[in-house]
C-alpha atoms as a PDB file:
ATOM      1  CA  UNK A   1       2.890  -8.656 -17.771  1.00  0.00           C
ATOM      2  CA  UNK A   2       1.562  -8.003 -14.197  1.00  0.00           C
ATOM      3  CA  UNK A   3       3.982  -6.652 -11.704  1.00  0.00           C
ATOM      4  CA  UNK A   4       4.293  -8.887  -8.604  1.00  0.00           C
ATOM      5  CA  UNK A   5       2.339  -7.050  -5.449  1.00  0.00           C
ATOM      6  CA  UNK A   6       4.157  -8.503  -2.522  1.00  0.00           C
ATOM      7  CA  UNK A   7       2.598  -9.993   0.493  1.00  0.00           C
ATOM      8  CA  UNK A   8       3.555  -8.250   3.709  1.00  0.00           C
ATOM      9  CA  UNK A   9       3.989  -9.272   7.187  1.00  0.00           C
ATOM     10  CA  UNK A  10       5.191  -7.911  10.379  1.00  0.00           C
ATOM     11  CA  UNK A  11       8.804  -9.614   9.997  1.00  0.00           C
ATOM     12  CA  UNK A  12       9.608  -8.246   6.182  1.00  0.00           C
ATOM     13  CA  UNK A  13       8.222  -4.985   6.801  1.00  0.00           C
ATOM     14  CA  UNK A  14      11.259  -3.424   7.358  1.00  0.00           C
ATOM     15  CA  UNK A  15      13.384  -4.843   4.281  1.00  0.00           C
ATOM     16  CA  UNK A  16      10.233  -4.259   1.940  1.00  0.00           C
ATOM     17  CA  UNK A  17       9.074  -0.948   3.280  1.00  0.00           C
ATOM     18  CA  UNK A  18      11.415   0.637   5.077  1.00  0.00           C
ATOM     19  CA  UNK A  19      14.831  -0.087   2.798  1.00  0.00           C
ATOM     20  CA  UNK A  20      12.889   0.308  -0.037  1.00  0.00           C
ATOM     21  CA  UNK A  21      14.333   3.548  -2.146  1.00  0.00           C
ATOM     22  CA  UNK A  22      10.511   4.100  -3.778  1.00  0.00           C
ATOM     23  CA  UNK A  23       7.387   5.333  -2.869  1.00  0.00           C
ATOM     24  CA  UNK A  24       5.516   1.940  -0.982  1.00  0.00           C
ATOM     25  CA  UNK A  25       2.293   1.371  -0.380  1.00  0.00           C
ATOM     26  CA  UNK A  26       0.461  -0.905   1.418  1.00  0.00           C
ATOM     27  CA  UNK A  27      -3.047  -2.168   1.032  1.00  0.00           C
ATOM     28  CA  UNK A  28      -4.876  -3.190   4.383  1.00  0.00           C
ATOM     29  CA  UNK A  29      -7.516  -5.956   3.418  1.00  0.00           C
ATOM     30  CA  UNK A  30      -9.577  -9.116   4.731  1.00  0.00           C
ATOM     31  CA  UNK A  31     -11.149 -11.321   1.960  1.00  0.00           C
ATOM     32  CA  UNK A  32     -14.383 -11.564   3.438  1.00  0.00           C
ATOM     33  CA  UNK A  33     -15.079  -7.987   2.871  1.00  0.00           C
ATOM     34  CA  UNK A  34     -16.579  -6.726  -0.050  1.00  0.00           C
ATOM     35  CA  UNK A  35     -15.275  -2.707  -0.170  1.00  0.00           C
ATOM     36  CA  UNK A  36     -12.186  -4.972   0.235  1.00  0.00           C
ATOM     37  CA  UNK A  37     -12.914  -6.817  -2.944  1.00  0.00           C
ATOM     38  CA  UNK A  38     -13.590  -4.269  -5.018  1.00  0.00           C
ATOM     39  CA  UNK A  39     -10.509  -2.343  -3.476  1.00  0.00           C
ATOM     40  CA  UNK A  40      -8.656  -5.181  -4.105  1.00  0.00           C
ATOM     41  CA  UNK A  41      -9.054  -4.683  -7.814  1.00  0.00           C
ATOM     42  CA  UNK A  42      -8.343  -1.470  -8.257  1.00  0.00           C
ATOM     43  CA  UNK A  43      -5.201  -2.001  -6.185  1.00  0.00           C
ATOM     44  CA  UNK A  44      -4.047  -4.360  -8.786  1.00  0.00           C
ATOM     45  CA  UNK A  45      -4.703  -2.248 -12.065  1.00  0.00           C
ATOM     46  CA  UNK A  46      -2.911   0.513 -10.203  1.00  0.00           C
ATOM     47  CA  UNK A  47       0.388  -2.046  -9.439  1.00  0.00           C
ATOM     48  CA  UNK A  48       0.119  -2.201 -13.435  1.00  0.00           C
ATOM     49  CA  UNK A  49       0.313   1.590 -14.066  1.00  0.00           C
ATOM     50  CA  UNK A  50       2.642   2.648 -11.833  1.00  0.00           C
ATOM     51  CA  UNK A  51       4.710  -0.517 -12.461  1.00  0.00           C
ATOM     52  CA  UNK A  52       8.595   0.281 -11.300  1.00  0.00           C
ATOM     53  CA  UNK A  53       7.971   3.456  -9.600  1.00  0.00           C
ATOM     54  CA  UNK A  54       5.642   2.625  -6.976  1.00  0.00           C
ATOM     55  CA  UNK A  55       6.167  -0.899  -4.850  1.00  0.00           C
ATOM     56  CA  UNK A  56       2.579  -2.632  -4.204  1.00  0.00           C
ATOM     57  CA  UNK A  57       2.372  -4.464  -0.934  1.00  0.00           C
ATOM     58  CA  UNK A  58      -0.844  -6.366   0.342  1.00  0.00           C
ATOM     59  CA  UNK A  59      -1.240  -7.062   4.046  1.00  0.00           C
ATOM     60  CA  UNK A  60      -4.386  -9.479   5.272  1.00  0.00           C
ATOM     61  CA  UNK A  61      -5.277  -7.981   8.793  1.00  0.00           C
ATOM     62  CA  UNK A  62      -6.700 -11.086   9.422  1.00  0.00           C
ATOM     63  CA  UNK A  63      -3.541 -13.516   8.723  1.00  0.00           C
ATOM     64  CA  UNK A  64      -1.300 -11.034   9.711  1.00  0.00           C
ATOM     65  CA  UNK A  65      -2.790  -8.895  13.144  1.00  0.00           C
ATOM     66  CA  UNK A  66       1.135  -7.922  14.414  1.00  0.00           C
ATOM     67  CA  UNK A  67       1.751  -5.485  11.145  1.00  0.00           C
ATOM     68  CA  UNK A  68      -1.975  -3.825  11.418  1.00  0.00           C
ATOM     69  CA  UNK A  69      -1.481  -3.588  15.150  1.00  0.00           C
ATOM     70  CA  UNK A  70       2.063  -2.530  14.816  1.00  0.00           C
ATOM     71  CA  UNK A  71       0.727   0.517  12.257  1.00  0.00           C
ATOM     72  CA  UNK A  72      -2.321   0.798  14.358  1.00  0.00           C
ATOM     73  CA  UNK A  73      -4.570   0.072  11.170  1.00  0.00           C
ATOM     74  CA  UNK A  74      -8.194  -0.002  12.887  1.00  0.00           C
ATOM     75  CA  UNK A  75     -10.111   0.049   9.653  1.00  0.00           C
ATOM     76  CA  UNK A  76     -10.398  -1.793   6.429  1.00  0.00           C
ATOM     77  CA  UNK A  77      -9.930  -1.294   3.100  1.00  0.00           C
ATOM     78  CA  UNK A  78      -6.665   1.215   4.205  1.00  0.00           C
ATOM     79  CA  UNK A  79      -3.941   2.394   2.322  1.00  0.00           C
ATOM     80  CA  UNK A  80      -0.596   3.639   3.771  1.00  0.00           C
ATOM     81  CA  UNK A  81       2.036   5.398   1.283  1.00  0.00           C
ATOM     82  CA  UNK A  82       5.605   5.072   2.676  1.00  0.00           C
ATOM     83  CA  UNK A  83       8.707   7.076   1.287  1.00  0.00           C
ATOM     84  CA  UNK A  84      12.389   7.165   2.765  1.00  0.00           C
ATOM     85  CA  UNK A  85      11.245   5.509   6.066  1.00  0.00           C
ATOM     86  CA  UNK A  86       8.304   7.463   6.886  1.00  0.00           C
ATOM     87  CA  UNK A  87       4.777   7.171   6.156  1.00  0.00           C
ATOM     88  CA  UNK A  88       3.304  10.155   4.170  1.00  0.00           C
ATOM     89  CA  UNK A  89      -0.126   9.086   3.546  1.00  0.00           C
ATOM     90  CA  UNK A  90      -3.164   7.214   5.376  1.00  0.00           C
ATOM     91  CA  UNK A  91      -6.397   6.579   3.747  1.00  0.00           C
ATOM     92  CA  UNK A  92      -9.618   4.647   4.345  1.00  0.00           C
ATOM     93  CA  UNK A  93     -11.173   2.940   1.017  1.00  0.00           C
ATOM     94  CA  UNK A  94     -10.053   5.814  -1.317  1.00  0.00           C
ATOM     95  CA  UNK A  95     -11.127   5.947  -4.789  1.00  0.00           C
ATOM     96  CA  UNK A  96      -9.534   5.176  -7.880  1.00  0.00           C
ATOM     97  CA  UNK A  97      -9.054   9.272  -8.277  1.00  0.00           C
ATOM     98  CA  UNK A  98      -7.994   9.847  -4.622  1.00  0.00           C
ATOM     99  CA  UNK A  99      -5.508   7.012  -4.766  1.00  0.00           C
ATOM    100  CA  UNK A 100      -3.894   8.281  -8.166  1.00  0.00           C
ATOM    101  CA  UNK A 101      -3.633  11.738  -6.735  1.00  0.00           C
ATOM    102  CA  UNK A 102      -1.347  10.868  -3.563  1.00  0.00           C
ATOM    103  CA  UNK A 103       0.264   8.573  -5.852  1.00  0.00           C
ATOM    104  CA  UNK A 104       1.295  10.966  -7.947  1.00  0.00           C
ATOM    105  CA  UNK A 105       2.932  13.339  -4.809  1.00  0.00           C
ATOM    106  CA  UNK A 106       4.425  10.661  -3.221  1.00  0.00           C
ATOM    107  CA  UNK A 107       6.187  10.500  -7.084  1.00  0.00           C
ATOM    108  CA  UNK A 108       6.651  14.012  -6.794  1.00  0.00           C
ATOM    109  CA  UNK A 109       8.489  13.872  -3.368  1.00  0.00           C
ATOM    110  CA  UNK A 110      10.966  11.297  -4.831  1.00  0.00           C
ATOM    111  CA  UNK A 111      11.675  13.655  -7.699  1.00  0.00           C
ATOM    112  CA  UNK A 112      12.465  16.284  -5.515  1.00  0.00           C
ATOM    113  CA  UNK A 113      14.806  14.561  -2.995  1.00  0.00           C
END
């Protein structure tokens, strides 16, 4: 069974992100892009494996400028990791690898809290 990604917008980002008592992060896409695409995918087999641990949120840059503006996204695909109300990791169209690894320490940081 595939675990729900949620779609994100400026006025649940606080409840979803913020309040959230996991590691969050948020994919930065448009759908007319094709690193986007194929980020996209990966994205979604990675909501699979780290299924209850991590929360998976999508944001559309273009349907939703006031989040990417508010987190000054200026460059698409992106990835932000979230934990206890702060943001602990930015990356631009990271591979499957690089994704897994800060992943993995954002896991790590929850472990030791």
């Amino acid at each position: 069974m595939k675990m729900a990604i949620v779609d994100l917008n400026h006025s649940d980002f606080d409840k979803e992100v913020m309040k959230c008592d996991k590691p969050v992060i948020i994919k930065f896409y448009t759908l007319w892009d094709s690193a986007c695409r194929a980020f996209s995918a990966m994205f979604e087999d990675l909501s699979q494996e780290y299924e209850g641990k991590v929360k998976f949120c999508n944001s559309n840059v273009d349907a939703n400028p006031d989040l990417s503006e508010q987190l000054n996204v200026l460059r698409i695909p992106a990835a932000i990791i979230f934990y206890q109300e702060k943001e602990i990791k930015r990356m631009l169209n990271p591979s499957r690898v690089a994704l897994k690894l800060e992943l993995d320490a954002a896991l790590r940081k929850v472990r030791n809290f």
